[in-house]
Protein backbone atom coordinates (compact mmCIF):
# COMPACT_ATOMS: atom_id res chain seq x y z
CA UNK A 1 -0.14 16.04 5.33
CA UNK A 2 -3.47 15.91 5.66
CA UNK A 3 -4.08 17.13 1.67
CA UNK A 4 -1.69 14.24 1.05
CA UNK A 5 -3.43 11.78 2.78
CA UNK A 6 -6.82 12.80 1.05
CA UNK A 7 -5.39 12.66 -2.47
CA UNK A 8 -3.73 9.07 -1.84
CA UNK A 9 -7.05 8.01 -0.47
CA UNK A 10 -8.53 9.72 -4.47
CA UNK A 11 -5.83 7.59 -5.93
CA UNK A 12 -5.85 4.66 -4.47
CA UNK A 13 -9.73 4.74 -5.69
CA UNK A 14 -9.08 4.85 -9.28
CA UNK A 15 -6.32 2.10 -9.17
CA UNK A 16 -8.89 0.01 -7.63
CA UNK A 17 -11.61 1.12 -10.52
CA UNK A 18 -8.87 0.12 -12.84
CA UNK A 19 -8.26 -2.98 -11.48
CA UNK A 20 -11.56 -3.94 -11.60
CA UNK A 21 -12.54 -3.88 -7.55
CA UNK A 22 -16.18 -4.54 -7.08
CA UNK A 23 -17.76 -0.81 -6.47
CA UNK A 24 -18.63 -1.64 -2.92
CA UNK A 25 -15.18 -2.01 -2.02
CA UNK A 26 -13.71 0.91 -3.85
CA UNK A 27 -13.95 3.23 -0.58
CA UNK A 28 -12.45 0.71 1.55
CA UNK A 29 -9.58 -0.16 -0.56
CA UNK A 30 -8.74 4.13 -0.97
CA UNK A 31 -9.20 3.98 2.88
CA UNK A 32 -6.08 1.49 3.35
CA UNK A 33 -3.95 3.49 0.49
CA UNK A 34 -4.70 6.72 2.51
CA UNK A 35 -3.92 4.96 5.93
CA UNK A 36 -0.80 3.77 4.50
CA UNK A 37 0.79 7.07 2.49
CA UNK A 38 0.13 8.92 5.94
CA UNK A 39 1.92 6.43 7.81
CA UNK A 40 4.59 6.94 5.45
CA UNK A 41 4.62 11.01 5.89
CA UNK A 42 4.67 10.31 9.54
CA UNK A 43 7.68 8.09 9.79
CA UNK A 44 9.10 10.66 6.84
CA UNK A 45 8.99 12.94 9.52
CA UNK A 46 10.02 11.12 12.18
CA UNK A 47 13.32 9.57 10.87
CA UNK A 48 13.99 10.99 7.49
CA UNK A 49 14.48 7.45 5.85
CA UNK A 50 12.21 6.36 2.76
CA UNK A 51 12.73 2.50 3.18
CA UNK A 52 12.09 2.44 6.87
CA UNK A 53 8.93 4.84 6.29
CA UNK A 54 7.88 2.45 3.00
CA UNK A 55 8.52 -0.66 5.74
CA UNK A 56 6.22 0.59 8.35
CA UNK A 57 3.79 1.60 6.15
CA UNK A 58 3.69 -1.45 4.09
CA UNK A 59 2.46 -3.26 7.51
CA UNK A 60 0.29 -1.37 8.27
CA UNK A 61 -1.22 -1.38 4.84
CA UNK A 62 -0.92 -5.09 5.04
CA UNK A 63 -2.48 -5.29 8.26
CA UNK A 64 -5.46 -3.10 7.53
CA UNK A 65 -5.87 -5.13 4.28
CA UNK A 66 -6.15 -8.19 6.14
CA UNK A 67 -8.58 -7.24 8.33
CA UNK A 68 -10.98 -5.58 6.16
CA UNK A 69 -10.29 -8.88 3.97
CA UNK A 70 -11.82 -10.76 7.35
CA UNK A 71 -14.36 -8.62 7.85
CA UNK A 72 -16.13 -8.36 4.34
CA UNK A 73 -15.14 -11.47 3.29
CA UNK A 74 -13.36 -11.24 0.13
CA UNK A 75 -9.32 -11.74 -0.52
CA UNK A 76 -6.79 -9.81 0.79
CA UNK A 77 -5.49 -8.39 -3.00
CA UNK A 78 -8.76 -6.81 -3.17
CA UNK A 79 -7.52 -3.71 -0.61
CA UNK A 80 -3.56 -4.73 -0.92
CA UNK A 81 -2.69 -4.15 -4.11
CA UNK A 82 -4.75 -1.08 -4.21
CA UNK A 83 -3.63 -0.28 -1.11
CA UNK A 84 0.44 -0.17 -1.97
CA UNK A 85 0.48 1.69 -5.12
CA UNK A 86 1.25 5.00 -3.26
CA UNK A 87 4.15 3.21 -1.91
CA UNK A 88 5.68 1.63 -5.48
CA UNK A 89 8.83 3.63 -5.51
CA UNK A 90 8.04 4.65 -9.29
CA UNK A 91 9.63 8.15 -9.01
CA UNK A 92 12.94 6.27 -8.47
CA UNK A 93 12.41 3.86 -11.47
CA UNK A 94 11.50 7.12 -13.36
CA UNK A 95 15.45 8.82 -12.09
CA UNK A 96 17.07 5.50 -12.72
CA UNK A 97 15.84 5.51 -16.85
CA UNK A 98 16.42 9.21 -17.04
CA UNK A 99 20.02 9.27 -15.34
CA UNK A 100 20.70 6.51 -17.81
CA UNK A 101 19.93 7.29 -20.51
CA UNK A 102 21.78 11.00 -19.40
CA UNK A 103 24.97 8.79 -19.20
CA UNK A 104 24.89 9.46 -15.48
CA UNK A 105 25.41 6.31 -14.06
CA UNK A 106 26.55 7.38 -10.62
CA UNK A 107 23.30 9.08 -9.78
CA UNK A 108 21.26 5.70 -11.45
CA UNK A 109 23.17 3.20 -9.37
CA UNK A 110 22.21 5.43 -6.26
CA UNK A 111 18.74 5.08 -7.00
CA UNK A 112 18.87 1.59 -8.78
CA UNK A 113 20.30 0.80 -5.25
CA UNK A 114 17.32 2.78 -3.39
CA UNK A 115 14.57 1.71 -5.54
CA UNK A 116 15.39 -1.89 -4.70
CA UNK A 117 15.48 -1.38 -1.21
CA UNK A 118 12.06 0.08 -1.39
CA UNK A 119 10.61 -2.57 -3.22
CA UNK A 120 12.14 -4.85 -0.78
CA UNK A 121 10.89 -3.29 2.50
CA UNK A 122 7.33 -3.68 0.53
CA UNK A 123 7.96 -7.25 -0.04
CA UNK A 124 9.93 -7.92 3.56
CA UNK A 125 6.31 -6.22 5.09
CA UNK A 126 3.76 -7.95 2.90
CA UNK A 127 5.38 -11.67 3.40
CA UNK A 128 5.74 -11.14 7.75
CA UNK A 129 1.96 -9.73 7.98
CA UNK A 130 1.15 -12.30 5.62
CA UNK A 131 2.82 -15.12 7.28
CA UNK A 132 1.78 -14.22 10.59
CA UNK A 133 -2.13 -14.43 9.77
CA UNK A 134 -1.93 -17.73 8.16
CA UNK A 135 0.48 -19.13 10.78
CA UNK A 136 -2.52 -17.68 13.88
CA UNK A 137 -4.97 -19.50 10.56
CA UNK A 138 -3.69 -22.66 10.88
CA UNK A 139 -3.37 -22.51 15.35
CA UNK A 140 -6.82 -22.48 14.78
């Protein structure tokens, strides 16, 4: 887990050279990709279900990517989208192509079906951590 955790934190750094993060940032932004994937291995363990894990550690991500947003002054996307790419369920984007194009269309509609509700537990967590700092933003 903890070899895991290390390489999404490696990752997570060159996405954010790739997207063109400021270099000062680039540790901070592998930081909240690491934080994330192992919150993600954790709930893996814990209850065996890849949308729940992917929910969880979307907030979490989100969270941390607010925060550090706060603190250094610069916008969230700078450590979000960084910060979710080990969570993009692109493994089950890969299966759906591949089990279609195999003429398998039972096994892509399974992960059609899961791949979507990944990539809406990433959404679902982005938009509540997001709406919850503007709505404590504008109490203010």
């Amino acid at each position: 887990m903890i070899i895991q955790g290390i390489s999404a934190f490696f990752a997570t750094a060159a996405f954010s050279i790739l997207f063109y993060i400021p270099k000062k940032y680039i540790i901070h932004a592998g930081f909240t990709g690491s934080i994330g994937w192992f919150i993600y291995l954790l709930f893996m363990r814990i209850s065996d279900d890849k949308v729940i894990a992917n929910f969880a550690a979307t907030l979490l991500v989100t969270l941390t990517a607010h925060i550090m947003a706060r603190k250094l002054k610069t916008p969230v996307t700078m450590f979000l989208i960084p910060g979710i790419i080990p969570l993009v369920p692109g493994a089950g984007m890969y299966q759906i192509v591949l089990n279609m194009i195999n003429n398998t269309l039972d096994e892509a509609s399974y992960y059609f079906f899961e791949t979507i509700k990944m990539a809406g537990a990433i959404a679902l967590g982005i938009f509540i951590i997001d709406t919850l700092f503007r709505s404590r933003q504008r109490l203010k």
